[in-house]
Protein backbone atom coordinates (compact mmCIF):
# COMPACT_ATOMS: atom_id res chain seq x y z
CA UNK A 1 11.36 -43.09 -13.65
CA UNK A 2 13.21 -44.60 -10.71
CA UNK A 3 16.60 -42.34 -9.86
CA UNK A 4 19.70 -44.34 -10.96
CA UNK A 5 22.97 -44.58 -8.86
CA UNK A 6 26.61 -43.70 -9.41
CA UNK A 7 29.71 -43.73 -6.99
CA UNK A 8 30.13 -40.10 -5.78
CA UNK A 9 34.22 -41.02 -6.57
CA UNK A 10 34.98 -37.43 -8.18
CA UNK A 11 35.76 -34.40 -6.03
CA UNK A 12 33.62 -32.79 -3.43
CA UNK A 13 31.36 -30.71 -4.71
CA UNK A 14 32.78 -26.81 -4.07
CA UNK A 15 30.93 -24.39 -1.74
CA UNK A 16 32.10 -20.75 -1.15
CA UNK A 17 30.81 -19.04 1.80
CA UNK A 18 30.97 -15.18 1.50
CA UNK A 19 31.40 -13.58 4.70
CA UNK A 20 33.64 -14.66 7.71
CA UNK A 21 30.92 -13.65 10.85
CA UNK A 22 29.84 -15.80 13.05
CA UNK A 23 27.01 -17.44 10.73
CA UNK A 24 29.64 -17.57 7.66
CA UNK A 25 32.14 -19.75 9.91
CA UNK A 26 28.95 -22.06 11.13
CA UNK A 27 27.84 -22.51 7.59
CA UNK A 28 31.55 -23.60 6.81
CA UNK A 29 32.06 -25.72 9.72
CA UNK A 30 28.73 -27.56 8.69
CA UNK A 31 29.84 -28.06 5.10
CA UNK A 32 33.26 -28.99 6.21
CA UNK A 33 31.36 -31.76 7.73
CA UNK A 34 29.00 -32.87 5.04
CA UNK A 35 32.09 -33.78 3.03
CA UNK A 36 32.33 -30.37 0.63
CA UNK A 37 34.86 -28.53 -0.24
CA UNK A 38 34.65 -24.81 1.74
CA UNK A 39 36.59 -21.88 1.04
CA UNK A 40 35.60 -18.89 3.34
CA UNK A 41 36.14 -15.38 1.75
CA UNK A 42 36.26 -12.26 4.25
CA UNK A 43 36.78 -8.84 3.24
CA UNK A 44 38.72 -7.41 6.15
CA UNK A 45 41.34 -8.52 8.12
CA UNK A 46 39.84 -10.23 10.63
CA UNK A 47 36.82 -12.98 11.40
CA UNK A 48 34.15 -13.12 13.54
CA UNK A 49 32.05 -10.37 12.68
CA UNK A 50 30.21 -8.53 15.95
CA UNK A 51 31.92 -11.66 18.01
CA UNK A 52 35.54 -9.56 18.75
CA UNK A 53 37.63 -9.46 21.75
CA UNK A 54 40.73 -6.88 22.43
CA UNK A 55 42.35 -5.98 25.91
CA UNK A 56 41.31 -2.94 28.18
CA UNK A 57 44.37 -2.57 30.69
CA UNK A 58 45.80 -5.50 29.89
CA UNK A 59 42.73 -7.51 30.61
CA UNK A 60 41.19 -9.59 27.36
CA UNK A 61 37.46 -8.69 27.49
CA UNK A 62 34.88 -8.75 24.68
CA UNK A 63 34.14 -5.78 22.32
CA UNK A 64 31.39 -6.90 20.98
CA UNK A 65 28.75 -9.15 22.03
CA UNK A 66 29.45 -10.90 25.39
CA UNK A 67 27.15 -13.79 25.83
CA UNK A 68 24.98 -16.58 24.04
CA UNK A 69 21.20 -18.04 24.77
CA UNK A 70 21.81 -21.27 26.48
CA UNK A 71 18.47 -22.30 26.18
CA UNK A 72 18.81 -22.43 22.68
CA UNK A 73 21.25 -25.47 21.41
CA UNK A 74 22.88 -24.54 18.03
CA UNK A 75 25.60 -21.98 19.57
CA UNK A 76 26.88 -23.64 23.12
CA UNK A 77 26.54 -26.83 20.80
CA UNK A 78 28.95 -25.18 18.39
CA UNK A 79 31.24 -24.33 21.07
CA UNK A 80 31.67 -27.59 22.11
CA UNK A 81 32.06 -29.03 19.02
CA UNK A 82 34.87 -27.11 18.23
CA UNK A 83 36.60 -27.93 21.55
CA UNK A 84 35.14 -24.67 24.11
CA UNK A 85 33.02 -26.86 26.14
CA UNK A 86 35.55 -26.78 29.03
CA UNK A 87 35.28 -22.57 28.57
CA UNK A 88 31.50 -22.38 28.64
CA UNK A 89 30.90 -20.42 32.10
CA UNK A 90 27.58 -18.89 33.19
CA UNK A 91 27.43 -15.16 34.40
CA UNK A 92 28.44 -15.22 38.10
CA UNK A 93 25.44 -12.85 38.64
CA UNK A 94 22.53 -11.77 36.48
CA UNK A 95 21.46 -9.46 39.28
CA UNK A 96 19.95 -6.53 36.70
CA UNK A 97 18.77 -2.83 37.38
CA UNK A 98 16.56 -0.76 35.97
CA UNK A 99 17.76 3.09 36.08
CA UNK A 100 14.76 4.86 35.94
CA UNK A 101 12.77 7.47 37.85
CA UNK A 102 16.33 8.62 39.19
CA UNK A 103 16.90 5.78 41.03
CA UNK A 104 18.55 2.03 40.28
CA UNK A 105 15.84 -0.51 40.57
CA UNK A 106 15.95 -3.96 40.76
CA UNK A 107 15.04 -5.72 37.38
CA UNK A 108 11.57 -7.15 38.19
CA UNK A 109 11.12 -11.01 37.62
CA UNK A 110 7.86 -12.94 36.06
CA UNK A 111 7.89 -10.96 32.89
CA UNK A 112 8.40 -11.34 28.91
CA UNK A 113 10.33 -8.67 27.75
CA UNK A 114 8.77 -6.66 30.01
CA UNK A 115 5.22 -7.63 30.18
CA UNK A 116 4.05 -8.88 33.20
CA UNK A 117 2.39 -11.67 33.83
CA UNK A 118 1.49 -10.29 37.98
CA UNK A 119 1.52 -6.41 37.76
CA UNK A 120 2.67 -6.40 41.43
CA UNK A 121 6.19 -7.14 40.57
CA UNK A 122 6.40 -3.81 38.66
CA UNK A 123 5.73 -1.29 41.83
CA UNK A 124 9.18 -0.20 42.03
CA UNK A 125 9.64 0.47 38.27
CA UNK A 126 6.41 2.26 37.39
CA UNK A 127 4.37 5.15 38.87
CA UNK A 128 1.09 4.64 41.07
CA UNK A 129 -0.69 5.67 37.43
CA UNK A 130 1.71 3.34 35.23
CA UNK A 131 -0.11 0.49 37.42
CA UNK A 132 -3.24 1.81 38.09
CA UNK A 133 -3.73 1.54 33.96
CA UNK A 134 -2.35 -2.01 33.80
CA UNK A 135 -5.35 -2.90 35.75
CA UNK A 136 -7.37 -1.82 32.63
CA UNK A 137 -6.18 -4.86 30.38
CA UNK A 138 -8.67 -7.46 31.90
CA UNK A 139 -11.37 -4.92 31.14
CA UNK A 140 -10.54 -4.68 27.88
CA UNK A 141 -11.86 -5.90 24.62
CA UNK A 142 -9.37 -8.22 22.40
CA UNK A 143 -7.60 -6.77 19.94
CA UNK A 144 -7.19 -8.30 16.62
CA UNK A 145 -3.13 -8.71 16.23
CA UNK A 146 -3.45 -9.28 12.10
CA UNK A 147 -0.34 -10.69 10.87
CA UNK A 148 2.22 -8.41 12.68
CA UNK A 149 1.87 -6.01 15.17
CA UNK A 150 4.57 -3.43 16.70
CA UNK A 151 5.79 -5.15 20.02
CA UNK A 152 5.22 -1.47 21.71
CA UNK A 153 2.19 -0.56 19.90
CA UNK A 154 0.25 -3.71 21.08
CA UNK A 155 1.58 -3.67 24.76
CA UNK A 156 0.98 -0.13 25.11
CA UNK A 157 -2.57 -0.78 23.90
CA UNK A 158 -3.43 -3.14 26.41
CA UNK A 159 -1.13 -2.08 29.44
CA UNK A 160 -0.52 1.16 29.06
CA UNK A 161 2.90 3.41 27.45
CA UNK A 162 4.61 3.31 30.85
CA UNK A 163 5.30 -0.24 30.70
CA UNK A 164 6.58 0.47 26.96
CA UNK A 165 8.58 3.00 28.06
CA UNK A 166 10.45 1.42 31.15
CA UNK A 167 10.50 -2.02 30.81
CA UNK A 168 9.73 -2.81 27.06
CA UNK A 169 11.59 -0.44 25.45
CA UNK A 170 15.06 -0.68 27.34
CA UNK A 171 14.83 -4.43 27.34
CA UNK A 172 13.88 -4.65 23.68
CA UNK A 173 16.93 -2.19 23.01
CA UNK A 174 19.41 -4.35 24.60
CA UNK A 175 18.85 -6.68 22.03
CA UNK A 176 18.28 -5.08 18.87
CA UNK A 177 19.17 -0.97 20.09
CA UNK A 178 15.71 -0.16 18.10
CA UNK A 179 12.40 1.41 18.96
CA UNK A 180 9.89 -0.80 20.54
CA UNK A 181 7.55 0.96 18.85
CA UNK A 182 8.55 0.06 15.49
CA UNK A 183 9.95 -3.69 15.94
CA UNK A 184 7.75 -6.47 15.10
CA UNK A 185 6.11 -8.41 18.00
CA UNK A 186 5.94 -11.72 15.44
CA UNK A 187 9.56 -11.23 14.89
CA UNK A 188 11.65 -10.32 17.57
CA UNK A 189 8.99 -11.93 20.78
CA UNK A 190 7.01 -14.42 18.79
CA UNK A 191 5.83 -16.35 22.05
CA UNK A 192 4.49 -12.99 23.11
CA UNK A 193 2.59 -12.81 19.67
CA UNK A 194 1.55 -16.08 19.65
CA UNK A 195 -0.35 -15.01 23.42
CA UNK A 196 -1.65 -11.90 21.93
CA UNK A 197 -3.17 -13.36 18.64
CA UNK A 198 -4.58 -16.08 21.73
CA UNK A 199 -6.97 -12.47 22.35
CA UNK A 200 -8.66 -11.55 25.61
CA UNK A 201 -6.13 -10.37 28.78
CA UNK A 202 -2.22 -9.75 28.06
CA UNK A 203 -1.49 -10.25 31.77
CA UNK A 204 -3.56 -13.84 31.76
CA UNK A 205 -1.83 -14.64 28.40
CA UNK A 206 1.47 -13.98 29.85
CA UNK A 207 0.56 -15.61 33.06
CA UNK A 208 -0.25 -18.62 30.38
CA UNK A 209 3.03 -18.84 29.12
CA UNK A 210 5.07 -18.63 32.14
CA UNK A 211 3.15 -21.77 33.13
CA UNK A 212 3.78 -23.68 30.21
CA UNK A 213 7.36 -22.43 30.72
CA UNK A 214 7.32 -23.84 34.11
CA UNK A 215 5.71 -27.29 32.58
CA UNK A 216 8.55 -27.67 30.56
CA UNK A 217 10.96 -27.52 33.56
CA UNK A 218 14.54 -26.06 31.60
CA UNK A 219 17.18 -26.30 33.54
CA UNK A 220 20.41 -24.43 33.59
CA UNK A 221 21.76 -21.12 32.99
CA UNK A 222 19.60 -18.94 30.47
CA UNK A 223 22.85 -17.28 29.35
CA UNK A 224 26.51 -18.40 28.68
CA UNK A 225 30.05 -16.88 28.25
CA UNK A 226 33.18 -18.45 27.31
CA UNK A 227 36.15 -18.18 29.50
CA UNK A 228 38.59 -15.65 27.49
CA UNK A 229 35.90 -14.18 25.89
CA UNK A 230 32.74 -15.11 23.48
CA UNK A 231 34.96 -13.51 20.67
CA UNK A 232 37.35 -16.49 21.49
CA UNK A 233 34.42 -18.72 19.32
CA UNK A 234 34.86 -17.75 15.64
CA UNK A 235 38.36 -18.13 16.08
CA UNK A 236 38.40 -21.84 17.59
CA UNK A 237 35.08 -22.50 14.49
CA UNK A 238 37.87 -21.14 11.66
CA UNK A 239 40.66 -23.68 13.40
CA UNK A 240 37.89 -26.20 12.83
CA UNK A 241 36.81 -25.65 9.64
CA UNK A 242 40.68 -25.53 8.35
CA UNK A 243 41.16 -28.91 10.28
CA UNK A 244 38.60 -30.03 7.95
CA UNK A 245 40.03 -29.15 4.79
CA UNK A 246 38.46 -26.04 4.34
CA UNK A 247 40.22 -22.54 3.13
CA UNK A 248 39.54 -19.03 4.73
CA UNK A 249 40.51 -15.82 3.13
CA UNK A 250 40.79 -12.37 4.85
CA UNK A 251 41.36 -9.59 3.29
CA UNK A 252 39.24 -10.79 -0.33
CA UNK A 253 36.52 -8.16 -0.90
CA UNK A 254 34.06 -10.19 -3.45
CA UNK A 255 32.95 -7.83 -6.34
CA UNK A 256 30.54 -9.36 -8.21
CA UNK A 257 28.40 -13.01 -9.10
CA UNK A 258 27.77 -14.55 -11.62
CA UNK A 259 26.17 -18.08 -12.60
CA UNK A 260 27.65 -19.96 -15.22
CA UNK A 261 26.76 -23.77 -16.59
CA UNK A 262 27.99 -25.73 -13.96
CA UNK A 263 27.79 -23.35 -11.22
CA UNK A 264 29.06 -19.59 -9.79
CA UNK A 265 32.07 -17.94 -10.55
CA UNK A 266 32.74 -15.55 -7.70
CA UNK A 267 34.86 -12.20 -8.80
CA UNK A 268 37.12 -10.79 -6.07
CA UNK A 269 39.98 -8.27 -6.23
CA UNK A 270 42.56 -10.77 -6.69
CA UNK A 271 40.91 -13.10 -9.43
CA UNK A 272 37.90 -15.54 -9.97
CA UNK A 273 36.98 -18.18 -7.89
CA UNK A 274 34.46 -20.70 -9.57
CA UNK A 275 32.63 -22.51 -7.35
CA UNK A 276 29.40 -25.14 -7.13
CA UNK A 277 27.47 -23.32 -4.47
CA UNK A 278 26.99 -20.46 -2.28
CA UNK A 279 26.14 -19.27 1.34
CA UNK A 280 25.85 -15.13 1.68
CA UNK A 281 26.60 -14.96 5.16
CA UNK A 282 26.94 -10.81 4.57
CA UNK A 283 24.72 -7.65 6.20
CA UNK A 284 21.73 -7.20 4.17
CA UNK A 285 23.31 -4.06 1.75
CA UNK A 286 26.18 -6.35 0.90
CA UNK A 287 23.79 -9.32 0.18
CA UNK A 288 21.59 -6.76 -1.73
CA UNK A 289 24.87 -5.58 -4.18
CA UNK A 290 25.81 -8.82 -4.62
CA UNK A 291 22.10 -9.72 -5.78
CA UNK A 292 21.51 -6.91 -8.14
CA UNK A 293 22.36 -8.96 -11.44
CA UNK A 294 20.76 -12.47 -10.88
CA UNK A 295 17.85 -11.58 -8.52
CA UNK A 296 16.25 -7.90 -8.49
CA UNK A 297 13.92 -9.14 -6.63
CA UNK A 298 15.90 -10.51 -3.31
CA UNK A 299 18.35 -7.35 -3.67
CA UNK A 300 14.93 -4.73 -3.92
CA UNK A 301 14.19 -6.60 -0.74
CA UNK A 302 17.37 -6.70 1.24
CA UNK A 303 18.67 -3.07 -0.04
CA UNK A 304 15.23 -2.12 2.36
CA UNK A 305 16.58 -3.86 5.66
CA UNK A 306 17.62 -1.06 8.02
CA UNK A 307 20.14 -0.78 10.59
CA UNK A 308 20.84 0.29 13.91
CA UNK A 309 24.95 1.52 15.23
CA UNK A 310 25.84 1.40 18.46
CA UNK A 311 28.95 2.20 19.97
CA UNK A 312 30.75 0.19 23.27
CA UNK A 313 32.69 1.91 25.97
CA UNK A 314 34.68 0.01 27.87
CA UNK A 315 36.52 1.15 30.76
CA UNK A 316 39.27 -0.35 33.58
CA UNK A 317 38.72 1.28 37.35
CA UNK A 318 41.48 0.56 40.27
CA UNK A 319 39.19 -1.58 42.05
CA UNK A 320 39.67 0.43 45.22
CA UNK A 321 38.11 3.35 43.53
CA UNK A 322 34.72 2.04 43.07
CA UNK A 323 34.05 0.90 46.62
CA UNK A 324 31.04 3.17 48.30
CA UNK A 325 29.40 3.13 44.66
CA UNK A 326 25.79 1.87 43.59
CA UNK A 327 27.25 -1.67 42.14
CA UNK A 328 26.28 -3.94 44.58
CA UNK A 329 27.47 -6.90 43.07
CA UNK A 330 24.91 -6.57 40.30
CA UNK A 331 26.25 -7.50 36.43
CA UNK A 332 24.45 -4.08 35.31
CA UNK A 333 21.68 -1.88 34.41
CA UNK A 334 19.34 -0.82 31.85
CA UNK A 335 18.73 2.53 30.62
CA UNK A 336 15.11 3.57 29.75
CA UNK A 337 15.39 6.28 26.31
CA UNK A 338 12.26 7.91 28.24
CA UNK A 339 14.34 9.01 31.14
CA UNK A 340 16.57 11.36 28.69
CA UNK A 341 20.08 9.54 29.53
CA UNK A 342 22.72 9.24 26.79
CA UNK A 343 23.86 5.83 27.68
CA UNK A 344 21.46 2.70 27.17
CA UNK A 345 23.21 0.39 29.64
CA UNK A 346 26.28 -0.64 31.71
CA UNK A 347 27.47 -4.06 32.42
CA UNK A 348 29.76 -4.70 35.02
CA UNK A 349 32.20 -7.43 33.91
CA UNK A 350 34.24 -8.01 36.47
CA UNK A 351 31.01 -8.68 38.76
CA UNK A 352 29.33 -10.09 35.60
CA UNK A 353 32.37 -12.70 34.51
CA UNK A 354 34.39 -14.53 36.85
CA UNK A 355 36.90 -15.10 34.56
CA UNK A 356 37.34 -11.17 34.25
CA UNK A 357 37.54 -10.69 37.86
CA UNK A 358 40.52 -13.60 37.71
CA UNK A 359 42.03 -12.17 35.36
CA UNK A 360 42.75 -8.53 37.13
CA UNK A 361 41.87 -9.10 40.69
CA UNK A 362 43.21 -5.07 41.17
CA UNK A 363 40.79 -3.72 38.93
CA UNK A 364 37.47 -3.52 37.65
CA UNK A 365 36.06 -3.86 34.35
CA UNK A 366 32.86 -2.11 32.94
CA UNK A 367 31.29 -1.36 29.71
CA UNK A 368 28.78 0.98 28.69
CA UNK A 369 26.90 1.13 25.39
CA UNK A 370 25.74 4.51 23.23
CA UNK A 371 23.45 4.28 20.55
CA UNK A 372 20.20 3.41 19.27
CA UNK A 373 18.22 3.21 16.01
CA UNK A 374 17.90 6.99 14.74
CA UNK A 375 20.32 7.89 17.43
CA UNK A 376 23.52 8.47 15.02
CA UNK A 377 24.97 11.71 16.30
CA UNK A 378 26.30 10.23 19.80
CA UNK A 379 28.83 8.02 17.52
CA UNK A 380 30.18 10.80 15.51
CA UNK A 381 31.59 12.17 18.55
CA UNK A 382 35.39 11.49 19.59
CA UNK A 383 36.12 8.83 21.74
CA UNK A 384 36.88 11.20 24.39
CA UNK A 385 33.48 12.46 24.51
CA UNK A 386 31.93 9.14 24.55
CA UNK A 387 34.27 8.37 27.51
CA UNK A 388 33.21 11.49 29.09
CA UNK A 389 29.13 11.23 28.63
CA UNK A 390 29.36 7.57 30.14
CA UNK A 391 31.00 8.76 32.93
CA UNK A 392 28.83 11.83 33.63
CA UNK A 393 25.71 8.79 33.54
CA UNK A 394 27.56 6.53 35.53
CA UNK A 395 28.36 8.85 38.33
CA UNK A 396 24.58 10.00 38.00
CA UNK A 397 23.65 6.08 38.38
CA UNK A 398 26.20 4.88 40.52
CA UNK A 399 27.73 7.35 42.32
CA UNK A 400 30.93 6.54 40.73
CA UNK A 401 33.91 10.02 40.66
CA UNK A 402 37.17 8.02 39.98
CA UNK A 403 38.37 8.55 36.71
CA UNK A 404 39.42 4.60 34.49
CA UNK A 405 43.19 3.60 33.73
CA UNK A 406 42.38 2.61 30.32
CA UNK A 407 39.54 3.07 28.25
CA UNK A 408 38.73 1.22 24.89
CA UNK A 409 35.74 2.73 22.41
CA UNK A 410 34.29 0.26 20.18
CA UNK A 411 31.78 1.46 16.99
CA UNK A 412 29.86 -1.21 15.90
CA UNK A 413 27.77 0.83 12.63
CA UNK A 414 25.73 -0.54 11.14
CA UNK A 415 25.92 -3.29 13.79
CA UNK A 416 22.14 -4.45 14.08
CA UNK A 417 19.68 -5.34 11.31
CA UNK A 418 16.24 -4.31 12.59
CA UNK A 419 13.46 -6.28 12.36
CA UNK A 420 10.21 -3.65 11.51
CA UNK A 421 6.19 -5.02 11.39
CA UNK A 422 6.57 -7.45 8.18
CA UNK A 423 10.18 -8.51 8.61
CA UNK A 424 9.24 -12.51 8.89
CA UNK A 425 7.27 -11.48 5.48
CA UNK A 426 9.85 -9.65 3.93
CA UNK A 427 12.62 -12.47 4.47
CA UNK A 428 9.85 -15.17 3.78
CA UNK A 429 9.81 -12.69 0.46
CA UNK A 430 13.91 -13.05 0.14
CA UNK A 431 14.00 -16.48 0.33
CA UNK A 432 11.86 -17.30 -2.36
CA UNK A 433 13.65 -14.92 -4.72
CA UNK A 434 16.80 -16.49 -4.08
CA UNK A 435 15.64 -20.17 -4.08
CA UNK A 436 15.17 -19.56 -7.80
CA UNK A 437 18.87 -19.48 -7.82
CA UNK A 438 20.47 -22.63 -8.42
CA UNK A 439 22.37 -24.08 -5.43
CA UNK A 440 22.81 -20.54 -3.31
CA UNK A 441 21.55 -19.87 -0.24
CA UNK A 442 21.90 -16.49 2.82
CA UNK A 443 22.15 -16.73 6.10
CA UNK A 444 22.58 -14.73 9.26
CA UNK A 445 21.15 -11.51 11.64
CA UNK A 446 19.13 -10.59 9.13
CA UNK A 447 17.06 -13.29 8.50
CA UNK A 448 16.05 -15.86 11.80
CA UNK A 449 17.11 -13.54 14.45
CA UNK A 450 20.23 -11.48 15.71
CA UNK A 451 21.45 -13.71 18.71
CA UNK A 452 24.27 -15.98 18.22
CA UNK A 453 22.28 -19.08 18.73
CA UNK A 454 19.61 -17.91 16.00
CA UNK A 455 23.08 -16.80 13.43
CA UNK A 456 24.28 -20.30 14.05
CA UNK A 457 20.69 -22.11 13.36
CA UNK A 458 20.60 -19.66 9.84
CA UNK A 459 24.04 -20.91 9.13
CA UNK A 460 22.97 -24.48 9.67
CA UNK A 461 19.93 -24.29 7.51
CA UNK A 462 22.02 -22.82 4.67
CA UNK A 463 24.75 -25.79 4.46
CA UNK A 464 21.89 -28.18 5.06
CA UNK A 465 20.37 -27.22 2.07
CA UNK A 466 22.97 -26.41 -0.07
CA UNK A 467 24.71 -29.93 0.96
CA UNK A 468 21.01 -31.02 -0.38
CA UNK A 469 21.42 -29.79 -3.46
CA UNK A 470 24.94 -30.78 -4.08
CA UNK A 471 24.60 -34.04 -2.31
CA UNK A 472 26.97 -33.42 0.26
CA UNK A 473 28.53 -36.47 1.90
CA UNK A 474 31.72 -37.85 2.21
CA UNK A 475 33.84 -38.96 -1.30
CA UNK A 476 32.57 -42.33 -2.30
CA UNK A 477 29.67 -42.45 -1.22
CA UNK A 478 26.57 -44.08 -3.27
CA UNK A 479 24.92 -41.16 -3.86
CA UNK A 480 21.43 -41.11 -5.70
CA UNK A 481 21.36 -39.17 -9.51
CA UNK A 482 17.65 -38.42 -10.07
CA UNK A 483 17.36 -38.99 -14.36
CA UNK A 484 14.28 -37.07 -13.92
CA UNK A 485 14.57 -33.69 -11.93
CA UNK A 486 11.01 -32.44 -11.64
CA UNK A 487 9.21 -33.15 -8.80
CA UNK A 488 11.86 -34.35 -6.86
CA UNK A 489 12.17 -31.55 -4.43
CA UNK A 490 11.53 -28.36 -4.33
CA UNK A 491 13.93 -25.24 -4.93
CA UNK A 492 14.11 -24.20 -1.46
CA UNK A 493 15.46 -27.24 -1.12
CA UNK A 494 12.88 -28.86 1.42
C-alpha cells in the first residue's frame, strides 16, 4: 500500500537525552535542530563531561581534555556552529618528546602510532638491537590478522617489542591510558589494520599509507584548541540547544526506564518524565543499569566495557624559575610505562597554547598526567603526593627544582572506556540489542571512538536516527504516515 500523508500540525515529537557530556549536548543540539522537542537530564551539577575547565593561579586552563582532531569535521564543525569559530586556535607548537632511555628525545616523524613507515627515523628512540630486529619484518612471512588483533601484539610480531614498548605503547596511552597490548588494532588504529590484514611487510604497508595520505593532500592543523579552553565547548553547545527550545537539567539522577504505549517514561528523583524517544549518552555501567529491564542483552554487554582512571596535575611555575630547564619550547613529552616512571606525560601549556601564555605572561603553565589501565593505586594517593611524584619526574626529565605557586589535581575515574580485541563486535553486538527498542538509541566514548570528534559523530548518528523514527522536522511539515509498517525500514533505523 502506498504511505498516506497528514500535516505534522501537533507538537514535536519529545526526545530526552540522558547524560549532559559532550556527545549528550551534540545529540541535543542536533535534535534541537530537526524540529523535536529536547530536554537534557544530567546527574551532577555540571555539563560537559571529561570537557572541564577551572583556573590554576588565576589562569583558566583545561582539566580535562585539551584539544580536538581537526582532520575530522563533526567537532571544529560543532564549534562553529555554536558561535567558537573565532576561538578555534591551533597549538603554537606540537614539538613532542619522547622520555626514554634517560634522555628527552625528539618525537620521530613518518609513523602511525608509532610504526614506522622508514626505520631510520627511530635511531634516537630505540637501541642498536630495537632496529636491528625491525629489519626482520620484510623477511617475514604474513601474518593472518583474523578479525581483530591486539595493536601491540601484531606490531611486536612483525617489528619487534621495543617499538611496542617506546613508541606504541606511550602513544597509544595518550589516547586511551590502556595497554597496547590489550587494545584492539581494528578499533582504536583501523587504517593500521586495514595495512596489516593488506599482509606481507608492516614497514611497506605503512610506507603505503603515508602515500595515500600524501595523495590526499589535507591541509591544516591536525589538532585544535579553543581560545579559553576546549571545556569552553559544552557550555556554548547547552546555550545553543536552550536557544533552540530545548531544556537541560543538572542535578536529575535518572533511576529507572520504562516503555509504555506511546513511548518511555523516564523515572528520576524528582518525578517522571514521559517522553517519545531516547539518546543514552551515559558511560557504559550507567547505560548497562539503565538497560537491565528492557534489554538483558545490551546491559550483559555494556556491564563488560572496562575502564581506565587517570588523574591530571596541573601546576603554575614563576616563569623565571624554569629558564635553564629541558623545555625548549616543545608542547611536551611522552612517557614510555617500560622505562619505570610514574608519570605518563607532561604538556607544557603555556608553550603549547598561546592563549595560555597571554593570559599569564609571568608564569608558566604545565600539566602532567598519572594513571593507566590497571594502574589504580597512584590515584588513591593525596593530592600532595601526586604533586610531589610529578615533580620528582619532571626534575628527572627536565631538570626542573623550583617548586609551582598553585597546583590543581584533577581525577578523572573511570575516565576512559577501553576498547579490548572484539570491541567493534561487541558494540556491533549492543546496537542490535537496543535497536529492538522502539525509538532509543546510545551514543558516545564507548561506542565509535573516545576523541571529541568521534563523541560528536556518535551523537549525530543517534538524533539522526531517532529524528528518523519520530519524523523529526519542523511543526507543519507534510510528513509521510506509512499505513503499512513492515518493510519500510529497518529497526536500526537505516
Amino acid at each position: 500500500m502506498q504511505p498516506s500523508t497528514h500535516r505534522a500540525d501537533r507538537a514535536p515529537r519529545h526526545v530526552v537525552v540522558i547524560g549532559g557530556g559532550i556527545a549528550g549536548l551534540a545529540a541535543a543540539h542536533r535534535l534541537v535542530g530537526a524540529g523535536l522537542r529536547v530536554t537534557v537530564l544530567e546527574a551532577t551539577d555540571r555539563l560537559g563531561g571529561k570537557l572541564m575547565t577551572g583556573e590554576v593561579a588565576g589562569v583558566r586552563v583545561d582539566l580535562g581534555a585539551e584539544s580536538m582532531l581537526a582532520r575530522r569535521p563533526e567537532a571544529v564543525s560543532l564549534a562553529r556552529a555554536v558561535g567558537l569559530g573565532d576561538r578555534l586556535q591551533p597549538p603554537a607548537t606540537a614539538t613532542a618528546a619522547l622520555w626514554t632511555r634517560d634522555a628527552l628525545r625528539p618525537m620521530p616523524k613518518g609513523h602511525v602510532m608509532g610504526v614506522p613507515g622508514d626505520p631510520s627515523v627511530l635511531g634516537e628512540v630505540l637501541s642498536a638491537e630495537g632496529l636491528a630486529r625491525i629489519a626482520e619484518d620484510r623477511e617475514l612471512p604474513p601474518v593472518a590478522v583474523g578479525e581483530d588483533v591486539a595493536v601491540g601484539a601484531y606490531v611486536a610480531d612483525r617489528l619487534g617489542r621495543e617499538v611496542v614498548d617506546r613508541l606504541v605503547e606511550p602513544l597509544l596511552g595518550g589516547v586511551y591510558a590502556g595497554d597496547a597490548y590489550r587494545i584492539s588494532m581494528r578499533a582504536a588504529v583501523p587504517q593500521l589494520f586495514e595495512a596489516a590484514r593488506e599482509g606481507g611487510s608492516l614497514l611497506d604497508g605503512v610506507t603505503r599509507l603515508q602515500e595515500r595520505a600524501a595523495a590526499r593532500q589535507q591541509t591544516g592543523p591536525v589538532f585544535q584548541g579553543i581560545e579559553g579552553g576546549i571545556g569552553t565547548l559544552p557550555g556554548a553547545v547547552a546555550d545553543a540547544v536552550r536557544a533552540g527550545g530545548g531544556e537541560i537539567r543538572t542535578e536529575t539522577p535518572v533511576l529507572g526506564l520504562a516503555r509504555t504505549a506511546g513511548g518511555w517514561d523516564i523515572r528520576t528523583d524528582t518525578g517522571v518524565v514521559s517522553a517519545d524517544g531516547i539518546v543514552l549518552a551515559v558511560p557504559a555501567w550507567s547505560a548497562a543499569t539503565l538497560l537491565a529491564a528492557e534489554s538483558p542483552g545490551a546491559s550483559a554487554e555494556l556491564a563488560g566495557v572496562e575502564y581506565a582512571s587517570m588523574a591530571l596535575v596541573t601546576m603554575a611555575f614563576r616563569r623565571s624559575d624554569v629558564t635553564g630547564t629541558a623545555f625548549d619550547g616543545r608542547s611536551g613529552f611522552l612517557v614510555p610505562p617500560v622505562d619505570g616512571h610514574t608519570i605518563k606525560a607532561a604538556t607544557f601549556s603555556t608553550h603549547k597554547w598561546q592563549w595560555v601564555a597571554d593570559a599569564a605572561p609571568d608564569l608558566f603553565v604545565l600539566r602532567t598526567s598519572v594513571g593507566r589501565y590497571g594502574e589504580e593505586e597512584h590515584l588513591h594517593r593525596e593530592d600532595v603526593e601526586l604533586v610531589g611524584v610529578s615533580l620528582r619526574d619532571l626534575a628527572a626529565a627536565t631538570g626542573l627544582t623550583a617548586h609551582p605557586v598553585a597546583t590543581e589535581v584533577t581525577r578523572w575515574i573511570g575516565g576512559l572506556p577501553q576498547y579490548p580485541v572484539g570491541h567493534l563486535t561487541r558494540v556491533a553486538r549492543i546496537r542490535d540489542e537496543v535497536a529492538k527498542l522502539p525509538a532509543l538509541r546510545v551514543c558516545g566514548a564507548v561506542y565509535d571512538g573516545v576523541g571529541i570528534p568521534a563523541c560528536v559523530a556518535s551523537a549525530h548518528r543517534a538524533a539522526d536516527e531517532i529524528a528518523g523514527d519520530l519524523g523529526g522536522g519542523p511543526t507543519g511539515e507534510i510528513i509521510a504516515t506509512p499505513t503499512l509498517v513492515q518493510g519500510t525500514r529497518s529497526e536500526a533505523g537505516q
